[in-house]
C-alpha atoms as a PDB file:
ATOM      1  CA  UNK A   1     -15.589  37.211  88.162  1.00  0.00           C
ATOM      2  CA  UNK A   2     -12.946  35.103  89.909  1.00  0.00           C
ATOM      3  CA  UNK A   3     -11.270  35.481  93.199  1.00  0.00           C
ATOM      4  CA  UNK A   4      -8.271  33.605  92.096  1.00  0.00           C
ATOM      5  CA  UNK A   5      -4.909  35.126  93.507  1.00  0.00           C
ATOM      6  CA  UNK A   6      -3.092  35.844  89.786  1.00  0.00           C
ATOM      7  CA  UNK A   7       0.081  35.678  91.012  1.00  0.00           C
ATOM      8  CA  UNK A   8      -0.823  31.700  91.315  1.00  0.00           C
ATOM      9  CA  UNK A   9      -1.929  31.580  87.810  1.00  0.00           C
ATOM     10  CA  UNK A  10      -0.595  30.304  84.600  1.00  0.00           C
ATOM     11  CA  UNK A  11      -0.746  32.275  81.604  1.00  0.00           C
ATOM     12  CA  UNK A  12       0.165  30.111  78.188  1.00  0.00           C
ATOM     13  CA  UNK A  13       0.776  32.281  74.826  1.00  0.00           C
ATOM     14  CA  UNK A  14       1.441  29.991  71.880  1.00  0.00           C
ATOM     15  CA  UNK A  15       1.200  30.876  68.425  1.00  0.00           C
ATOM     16  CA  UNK A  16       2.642  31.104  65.033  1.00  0.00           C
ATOM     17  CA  UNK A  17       6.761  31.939  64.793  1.00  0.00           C
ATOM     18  CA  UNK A  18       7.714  35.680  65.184  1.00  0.00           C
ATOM     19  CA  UNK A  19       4.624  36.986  66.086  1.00  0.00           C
ATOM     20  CA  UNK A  20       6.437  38.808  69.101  1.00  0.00           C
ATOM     21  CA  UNK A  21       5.077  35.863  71.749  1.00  0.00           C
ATOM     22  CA  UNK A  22       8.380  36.138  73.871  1.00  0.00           C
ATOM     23  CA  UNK A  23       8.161  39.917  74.096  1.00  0.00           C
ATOM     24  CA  UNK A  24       4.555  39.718  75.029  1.00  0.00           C
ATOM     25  CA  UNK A  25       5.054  37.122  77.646  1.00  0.00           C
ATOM     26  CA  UNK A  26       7.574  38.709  79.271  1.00  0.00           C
ATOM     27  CA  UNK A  27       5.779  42.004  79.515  1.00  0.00           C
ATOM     28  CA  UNK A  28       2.998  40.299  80.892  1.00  0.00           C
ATOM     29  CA  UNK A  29       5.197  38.867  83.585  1.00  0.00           C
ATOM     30  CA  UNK A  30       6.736  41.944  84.338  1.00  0.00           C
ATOM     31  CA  UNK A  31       3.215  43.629  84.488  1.00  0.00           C
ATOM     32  CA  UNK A  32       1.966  40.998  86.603  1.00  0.00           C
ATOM     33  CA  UNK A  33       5.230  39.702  88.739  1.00  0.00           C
ATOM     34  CA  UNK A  34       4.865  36.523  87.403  1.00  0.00           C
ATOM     35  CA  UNK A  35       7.874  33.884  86.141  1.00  0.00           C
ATOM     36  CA  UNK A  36       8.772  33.761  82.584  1.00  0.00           C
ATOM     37  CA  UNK A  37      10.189  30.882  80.980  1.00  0.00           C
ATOM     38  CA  UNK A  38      10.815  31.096  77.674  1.00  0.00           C
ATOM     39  CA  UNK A  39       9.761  27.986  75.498  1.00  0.00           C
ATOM     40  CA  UNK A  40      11.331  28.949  72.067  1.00  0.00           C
ATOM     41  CA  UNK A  41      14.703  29.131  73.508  1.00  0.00           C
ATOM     42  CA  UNK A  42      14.617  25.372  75.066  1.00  0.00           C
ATOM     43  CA  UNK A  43      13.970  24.235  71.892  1.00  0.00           C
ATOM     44  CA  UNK A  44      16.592  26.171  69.906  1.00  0.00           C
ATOM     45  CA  UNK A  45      19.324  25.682  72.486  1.00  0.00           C
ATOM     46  CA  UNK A  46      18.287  22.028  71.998  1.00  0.00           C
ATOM     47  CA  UNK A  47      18.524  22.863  68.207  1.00  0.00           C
ATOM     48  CA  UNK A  48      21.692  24.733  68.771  1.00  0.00           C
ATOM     49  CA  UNK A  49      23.343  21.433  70.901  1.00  0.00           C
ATOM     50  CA  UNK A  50      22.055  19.420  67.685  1.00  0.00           C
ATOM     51  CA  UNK A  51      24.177  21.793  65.209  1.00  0.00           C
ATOM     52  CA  UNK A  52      27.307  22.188  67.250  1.00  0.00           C
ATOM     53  CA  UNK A  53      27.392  18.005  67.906  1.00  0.00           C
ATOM     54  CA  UNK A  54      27.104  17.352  64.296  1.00  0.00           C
ATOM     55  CA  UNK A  55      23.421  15.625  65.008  1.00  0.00           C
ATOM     56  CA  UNK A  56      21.531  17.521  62.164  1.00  0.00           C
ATOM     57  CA  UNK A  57      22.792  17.677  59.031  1.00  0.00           C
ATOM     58  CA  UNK A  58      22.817  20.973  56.010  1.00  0.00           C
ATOM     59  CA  UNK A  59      19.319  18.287  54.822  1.00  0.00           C
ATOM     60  CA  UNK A  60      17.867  18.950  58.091  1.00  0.00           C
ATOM     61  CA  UNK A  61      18.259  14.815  58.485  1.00  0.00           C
ATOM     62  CA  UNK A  62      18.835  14.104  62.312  1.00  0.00           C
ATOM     63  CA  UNK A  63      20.466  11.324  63.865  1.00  0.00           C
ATOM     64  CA  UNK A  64      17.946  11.281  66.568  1.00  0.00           C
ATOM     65  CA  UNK A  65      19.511   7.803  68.374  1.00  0.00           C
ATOM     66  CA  UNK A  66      22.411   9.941  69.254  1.00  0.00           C
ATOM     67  CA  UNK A  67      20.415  12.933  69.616  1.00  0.00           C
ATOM     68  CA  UNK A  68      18.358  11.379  72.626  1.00  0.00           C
ATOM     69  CA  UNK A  69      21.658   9.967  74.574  1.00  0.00           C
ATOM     70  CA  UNK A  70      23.515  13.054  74.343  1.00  0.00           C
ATOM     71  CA  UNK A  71      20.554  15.171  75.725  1.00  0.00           C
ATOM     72  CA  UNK A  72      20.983  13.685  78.900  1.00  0.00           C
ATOM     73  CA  UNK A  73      23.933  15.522  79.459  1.00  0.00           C
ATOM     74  CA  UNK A  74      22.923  18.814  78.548  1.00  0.00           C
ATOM     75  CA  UNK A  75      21.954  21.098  81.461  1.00  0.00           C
ATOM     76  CA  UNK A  76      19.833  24.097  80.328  1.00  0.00           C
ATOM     77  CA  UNK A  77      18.584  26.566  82.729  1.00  0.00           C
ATOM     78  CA  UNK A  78      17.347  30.884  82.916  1.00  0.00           C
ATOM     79  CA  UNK A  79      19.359  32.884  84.909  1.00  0.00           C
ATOM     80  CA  UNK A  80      18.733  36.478  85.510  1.00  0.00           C
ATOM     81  CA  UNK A  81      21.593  37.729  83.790  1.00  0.00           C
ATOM     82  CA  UNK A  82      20.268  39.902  81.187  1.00  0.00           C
ATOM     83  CA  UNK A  83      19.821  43.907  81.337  1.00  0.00           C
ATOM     84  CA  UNK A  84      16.841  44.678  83.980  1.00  0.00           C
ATOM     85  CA  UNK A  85      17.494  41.547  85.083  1.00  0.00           C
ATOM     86  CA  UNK A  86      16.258  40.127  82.118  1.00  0.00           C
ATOM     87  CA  UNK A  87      15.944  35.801  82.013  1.00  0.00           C
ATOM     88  CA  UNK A  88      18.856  34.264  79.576  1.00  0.00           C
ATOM     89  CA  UNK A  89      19.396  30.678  78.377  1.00  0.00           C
ATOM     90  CA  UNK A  90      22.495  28.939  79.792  1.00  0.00           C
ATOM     91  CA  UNK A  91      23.725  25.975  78.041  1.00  0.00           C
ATOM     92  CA  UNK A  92      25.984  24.025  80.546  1.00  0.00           C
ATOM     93  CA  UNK A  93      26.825  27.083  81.745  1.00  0.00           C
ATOM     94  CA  UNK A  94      27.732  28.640  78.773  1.00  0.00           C
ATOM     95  CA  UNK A  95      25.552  31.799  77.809  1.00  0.00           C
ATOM     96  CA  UNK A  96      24.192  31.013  74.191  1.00  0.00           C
ATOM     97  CA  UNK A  97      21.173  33.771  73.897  1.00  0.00           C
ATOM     98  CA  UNK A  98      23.447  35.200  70.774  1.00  0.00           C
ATOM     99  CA  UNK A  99      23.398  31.983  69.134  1.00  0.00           C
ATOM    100  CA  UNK A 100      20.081  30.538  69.397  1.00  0.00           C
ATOM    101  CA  UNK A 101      18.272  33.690  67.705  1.00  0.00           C
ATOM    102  CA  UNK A 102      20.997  33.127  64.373  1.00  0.00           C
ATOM    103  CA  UNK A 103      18.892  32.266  61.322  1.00  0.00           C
ATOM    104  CA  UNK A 104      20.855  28.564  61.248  1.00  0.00           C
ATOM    105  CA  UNK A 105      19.025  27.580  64.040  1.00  0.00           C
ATOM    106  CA  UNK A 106      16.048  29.300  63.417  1.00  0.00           C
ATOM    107  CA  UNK A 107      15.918  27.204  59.838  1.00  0.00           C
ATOM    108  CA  UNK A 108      16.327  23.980  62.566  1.00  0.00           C
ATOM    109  CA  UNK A 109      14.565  24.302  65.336  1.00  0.00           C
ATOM    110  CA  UNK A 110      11.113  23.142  63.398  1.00  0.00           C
ATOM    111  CA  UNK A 111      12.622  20.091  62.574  1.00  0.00           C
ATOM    112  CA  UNK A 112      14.182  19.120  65.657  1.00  0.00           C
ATOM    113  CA  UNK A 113      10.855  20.312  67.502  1.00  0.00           C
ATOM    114  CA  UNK A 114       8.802  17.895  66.073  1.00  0.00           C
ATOM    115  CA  UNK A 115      10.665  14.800  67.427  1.00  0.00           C
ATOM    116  CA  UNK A 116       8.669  13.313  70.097  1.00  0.00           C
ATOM    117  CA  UNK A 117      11.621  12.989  72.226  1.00  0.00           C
ATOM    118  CA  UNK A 118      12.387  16.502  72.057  1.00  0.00           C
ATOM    119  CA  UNK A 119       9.189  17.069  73.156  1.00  0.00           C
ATOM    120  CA  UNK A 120       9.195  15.111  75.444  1.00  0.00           C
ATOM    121  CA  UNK A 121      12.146  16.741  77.115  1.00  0.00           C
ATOM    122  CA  UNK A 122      11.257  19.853  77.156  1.00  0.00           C
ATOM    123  CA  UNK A 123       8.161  19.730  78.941  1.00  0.00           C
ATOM    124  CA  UNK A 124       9.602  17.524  81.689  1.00  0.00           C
ATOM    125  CA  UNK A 125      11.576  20.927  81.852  1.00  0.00           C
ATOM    126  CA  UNK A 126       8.466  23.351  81.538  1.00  0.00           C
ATOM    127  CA  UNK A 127       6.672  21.210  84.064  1.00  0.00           C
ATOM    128  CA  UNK A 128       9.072  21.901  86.724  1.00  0.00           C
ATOM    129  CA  UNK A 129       8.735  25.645  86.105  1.00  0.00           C
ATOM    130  CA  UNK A 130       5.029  25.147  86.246  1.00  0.00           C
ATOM    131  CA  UNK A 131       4.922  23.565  89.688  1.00  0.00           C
ATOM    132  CA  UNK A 132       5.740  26.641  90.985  1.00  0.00           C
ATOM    133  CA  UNK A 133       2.763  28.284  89.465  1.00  0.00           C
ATOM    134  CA  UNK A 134       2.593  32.066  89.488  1.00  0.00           C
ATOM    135  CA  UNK A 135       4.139  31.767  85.580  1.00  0.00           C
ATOM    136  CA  UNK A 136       3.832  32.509  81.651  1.00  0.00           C
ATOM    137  CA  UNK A 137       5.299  30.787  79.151  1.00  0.00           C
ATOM    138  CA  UNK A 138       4.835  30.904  75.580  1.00  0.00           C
ATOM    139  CA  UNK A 139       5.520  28.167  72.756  1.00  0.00           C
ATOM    140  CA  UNK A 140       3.487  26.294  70.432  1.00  0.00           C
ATOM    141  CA  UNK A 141       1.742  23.686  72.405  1.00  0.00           C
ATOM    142  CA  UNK A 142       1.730  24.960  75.789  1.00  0.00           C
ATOM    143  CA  UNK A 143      -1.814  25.713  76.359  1.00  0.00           C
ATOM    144  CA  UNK A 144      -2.628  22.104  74.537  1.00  0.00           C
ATOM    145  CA  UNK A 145      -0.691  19.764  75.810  1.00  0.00           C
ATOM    146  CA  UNK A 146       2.385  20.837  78.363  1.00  0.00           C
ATOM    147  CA  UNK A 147      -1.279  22.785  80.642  1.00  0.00           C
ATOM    148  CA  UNK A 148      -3.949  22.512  79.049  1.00  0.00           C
ATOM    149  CA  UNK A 149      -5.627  23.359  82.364  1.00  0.00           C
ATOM    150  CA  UNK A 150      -3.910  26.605  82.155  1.00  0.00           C
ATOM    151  CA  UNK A 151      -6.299  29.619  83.561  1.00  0.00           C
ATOM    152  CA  UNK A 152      -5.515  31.463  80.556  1.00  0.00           C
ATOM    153  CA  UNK A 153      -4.311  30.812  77.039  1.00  0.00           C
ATOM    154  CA  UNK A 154      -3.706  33.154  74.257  1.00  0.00           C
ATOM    155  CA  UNK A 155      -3.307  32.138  70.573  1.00  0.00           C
ATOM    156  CA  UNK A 156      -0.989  34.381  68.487  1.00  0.00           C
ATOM    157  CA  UNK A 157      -0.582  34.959  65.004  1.00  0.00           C
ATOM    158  CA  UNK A 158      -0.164  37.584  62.223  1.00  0.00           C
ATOM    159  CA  UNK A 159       0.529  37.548  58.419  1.00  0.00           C
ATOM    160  CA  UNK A 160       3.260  35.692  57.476  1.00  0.00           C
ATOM    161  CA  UNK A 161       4.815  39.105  55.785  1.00  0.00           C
ATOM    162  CA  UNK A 162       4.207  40.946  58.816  1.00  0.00           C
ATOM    163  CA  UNK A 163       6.128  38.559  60.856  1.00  0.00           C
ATOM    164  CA  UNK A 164       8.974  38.579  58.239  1.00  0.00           C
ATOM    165  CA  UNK A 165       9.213  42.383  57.913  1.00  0.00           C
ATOM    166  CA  UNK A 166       9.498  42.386  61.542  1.00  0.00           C
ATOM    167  CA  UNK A 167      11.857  39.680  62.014  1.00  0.00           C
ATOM    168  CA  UNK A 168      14.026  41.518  58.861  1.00  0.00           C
ATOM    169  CA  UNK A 169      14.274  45.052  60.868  1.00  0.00           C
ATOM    170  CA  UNK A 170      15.217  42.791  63.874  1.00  0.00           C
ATOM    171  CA  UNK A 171      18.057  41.733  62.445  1.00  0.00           C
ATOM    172  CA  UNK A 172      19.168  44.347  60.487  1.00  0.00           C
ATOM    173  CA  UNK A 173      18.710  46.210  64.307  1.00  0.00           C
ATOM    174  CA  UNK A 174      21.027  44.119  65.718  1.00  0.00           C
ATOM    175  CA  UNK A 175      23.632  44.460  62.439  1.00  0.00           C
ATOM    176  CA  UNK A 176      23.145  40.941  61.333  1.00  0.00           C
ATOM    177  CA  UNK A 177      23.546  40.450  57.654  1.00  0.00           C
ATOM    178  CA  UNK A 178      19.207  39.867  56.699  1.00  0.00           C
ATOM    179  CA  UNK A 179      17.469  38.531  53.810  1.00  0.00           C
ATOM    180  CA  UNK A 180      14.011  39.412  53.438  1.00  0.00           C
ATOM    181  CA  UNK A 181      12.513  36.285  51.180  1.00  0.00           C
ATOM    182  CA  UNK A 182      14.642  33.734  52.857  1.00  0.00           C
ATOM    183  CA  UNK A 183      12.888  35.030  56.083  1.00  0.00           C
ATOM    184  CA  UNK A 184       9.777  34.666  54.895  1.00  0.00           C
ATOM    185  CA  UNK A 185      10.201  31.315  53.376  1.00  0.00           C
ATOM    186  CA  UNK A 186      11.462  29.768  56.502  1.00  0.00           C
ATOM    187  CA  UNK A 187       8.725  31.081  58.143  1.00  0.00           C
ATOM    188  CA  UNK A 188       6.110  29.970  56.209  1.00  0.00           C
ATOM    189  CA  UNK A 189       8.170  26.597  56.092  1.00  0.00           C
ATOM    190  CA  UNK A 190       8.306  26.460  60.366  1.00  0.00           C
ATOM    191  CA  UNK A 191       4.602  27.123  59.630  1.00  0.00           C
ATOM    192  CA  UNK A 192       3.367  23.797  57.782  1.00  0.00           C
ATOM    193  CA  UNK A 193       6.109  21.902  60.067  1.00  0.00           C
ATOM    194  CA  UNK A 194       4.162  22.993  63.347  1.00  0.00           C
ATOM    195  CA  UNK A 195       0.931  23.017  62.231  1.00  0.00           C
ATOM    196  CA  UNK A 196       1.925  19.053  60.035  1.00  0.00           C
ATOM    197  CA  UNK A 197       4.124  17.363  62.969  1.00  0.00           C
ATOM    198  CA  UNK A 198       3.213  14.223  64.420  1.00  0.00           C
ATOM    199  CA  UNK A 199       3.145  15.421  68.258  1.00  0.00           C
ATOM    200  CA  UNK A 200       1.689  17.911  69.521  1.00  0.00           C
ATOM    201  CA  UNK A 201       0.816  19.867  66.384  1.00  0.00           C
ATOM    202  CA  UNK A 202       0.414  23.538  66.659  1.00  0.00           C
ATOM    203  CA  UNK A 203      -3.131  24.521  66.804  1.00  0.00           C
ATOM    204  CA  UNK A 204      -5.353  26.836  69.107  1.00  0.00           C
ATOM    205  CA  UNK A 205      -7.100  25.431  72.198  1.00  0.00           C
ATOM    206  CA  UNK A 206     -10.972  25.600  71.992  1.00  0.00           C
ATOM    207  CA  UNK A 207     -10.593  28.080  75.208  1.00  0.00           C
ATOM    208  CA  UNK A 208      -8.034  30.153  74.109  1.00  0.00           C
ATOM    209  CA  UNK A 209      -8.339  33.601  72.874  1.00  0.00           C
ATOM    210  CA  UNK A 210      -7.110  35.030  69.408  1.00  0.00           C
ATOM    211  CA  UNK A 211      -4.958  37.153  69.229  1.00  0.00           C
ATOM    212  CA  UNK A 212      -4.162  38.641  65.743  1.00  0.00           C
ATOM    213  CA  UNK A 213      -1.485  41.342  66.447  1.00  0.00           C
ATOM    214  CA  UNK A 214      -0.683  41.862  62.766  1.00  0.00           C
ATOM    215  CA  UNK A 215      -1.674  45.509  62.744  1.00  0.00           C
ATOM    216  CA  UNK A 216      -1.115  46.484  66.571  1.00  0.00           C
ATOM    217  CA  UNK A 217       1.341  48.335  68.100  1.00  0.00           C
ATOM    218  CA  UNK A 218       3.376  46.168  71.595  1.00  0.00           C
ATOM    219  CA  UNK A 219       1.280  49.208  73.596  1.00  0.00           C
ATOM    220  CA  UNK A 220      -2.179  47.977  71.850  1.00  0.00           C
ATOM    221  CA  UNK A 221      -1.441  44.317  72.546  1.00  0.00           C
ATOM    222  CA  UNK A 222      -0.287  45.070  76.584  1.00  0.00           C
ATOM    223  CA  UNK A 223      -3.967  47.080  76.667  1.00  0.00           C
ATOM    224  CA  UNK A 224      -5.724  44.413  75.352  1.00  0.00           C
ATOM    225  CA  UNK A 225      -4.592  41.483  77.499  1.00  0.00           C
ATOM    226  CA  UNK A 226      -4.607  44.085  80.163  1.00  0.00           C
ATOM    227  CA  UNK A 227      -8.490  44.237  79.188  1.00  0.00           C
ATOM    228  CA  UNK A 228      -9.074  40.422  79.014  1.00  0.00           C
ATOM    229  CA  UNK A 229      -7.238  39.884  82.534  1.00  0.00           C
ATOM    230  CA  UNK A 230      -9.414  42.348  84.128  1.00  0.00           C
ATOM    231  CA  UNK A 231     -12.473  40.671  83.281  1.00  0.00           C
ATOM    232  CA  UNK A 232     -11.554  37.298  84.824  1.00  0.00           C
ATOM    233  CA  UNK A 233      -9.899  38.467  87.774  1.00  0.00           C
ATOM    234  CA  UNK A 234     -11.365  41.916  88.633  1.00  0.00           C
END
C-alpha cells in the first residue's frame, strides 16, 4: 500500500508501435485527471519538419547537420483543441495532427528517432511536462531513460499482425487509401530500428509491467490497469 497522492504521479507506457499506447494513456489520464503528453507525436512532428524541409530523403538518409540547426526554430507544443477537449500537436502554430499519423511519416519517424540529437530534444521537451508531475506519457523509452524513477511503467506490445490489422481498419476508418502488407512491413521494420538503435533502445524496464493487449478489448485493458493502480495506491 502507498499513500502517495496519484494525481502527483507519473505514469510511463512505452511499448512496441501501434499497440494502442496513445489511446491507453490518454484514457488513463482522463480516468485519473492526470496530463497527457503524447510522445509519438513529438517525434513525428519532428519527422514531419524533417520531410517538409527536404532533411530526409525517399532512402531514409538524413542530413542531420542541418537537421539539428533548424530544430532550434521549431516550436512544438499541445493545446486543447481537439473534440472533448482533446490535446493536439501544434507545429509553430500550425495544427499538423492530420499529417503526422500519414503513413510517410510513419515509414520516418524510426529513423529520425534514433538520432541522438533527436532524442535529445525531445526529452528536454518531456522533462518540462514532467516537472509538473501529476502526468502520463507514453513512447518508447520513457520509463528507461526520459523517468526511469517513474512510479509506474507499463510495457506494451502485441503481435505484429494484430497491430497491423488494427492500424489497416484505422485507416481505412478514416478513408485513407491502406495497404495491409506494407503496414505490416513497416511495422516490423520500426520494430528492429527501436529495439537496434544506438540510444536509448526500446526495451522493457526491469520494474515495469507487461502488458500484452493482443487479444483484449480497450474496456479489458482500462480494467486491468484499473486493477494494478488499485493495488499500489488503494
Amino acid at each position: 500500500m502507498n499513500d502517495m497522492n496519484i494525481s502527483r504521479i507519473i505514469i510511463a507506457v512505452d511499448g512496441h508501435s501501434s499497440t494502442g499506447k496513445s489511446t491507453f494513456a490518454k484514457a488513463i489520464a482522463q480516468k485519473y485527471g492526470l496530463l497527457y503528453v503524447d510522445t509519438g507525436a513529438l517525434y513525428r512532428g519532428v519527422t514531419l519538419f524533417a520531410i517538409e524541409n527536404s532533411l530526409i530523403n525517399q532512402d531514409n538518409i538524413i542530413d542531420s547537420v542541418k537537421l539539428e540547426s533548424k530544430l532550434q526554430s521549431l516550436r512544438p507544443e499541445f493545446r486543447n483543441t481537439g473534440e472533448n477537449g482533446k490535446s493536439e500537436l501544434y507545429l509553430n502554430d500550425r495544427l499538423v495532427e492530420k499529417e503526422i499519423r500519414s503513413l510517410s511519416v510513419s515509414s520516418r519517424v524510426s529513423y529520425i528517432a534514433a538520432l541522438p540529437l533527436v532524442r535529445n530534444y525531445v526529452d528536454k521537451i518531456l522533462r518540462l511536462y514532467g516537472e509538473r508531475r501529476g502526468v502520463v506519457m507514453d513512447g518508447r523509452d520513457i520509463g528507461t531513460a526520459v523517468f526511469p524513477d517513474a512510479e509506474l511503467k507499463i510495457f506494451m506490445t502485441a503481435e505484429a499482425k494484430v497491430r497491423a490489422e488494427r492500424r489497416y481498419n484505422e485507416m481505412i476508418a478514416k478513408g485513407e487509401e491502406a495497404d495491409f502488407q506494407k503496414i505490416l512491413e513497416n511495422i516490423i521494420e520500426r520494430d528492429y530500428i527501436d529495439e537496434h538503435r544506438d540510444t536509448a533502445p526500446l526495451r522493457m524496464a526491469p520494474d515495469a509491467i507487461l502488458l500484452d493487449n493482443s487479444h483484449m478489448s480497450p474496456e479489458e485493458q482500462m480494467e486491468w490497469i484499473s486493477q494494478k493502480i488499485s493495488q499500489k495506491w488503494n
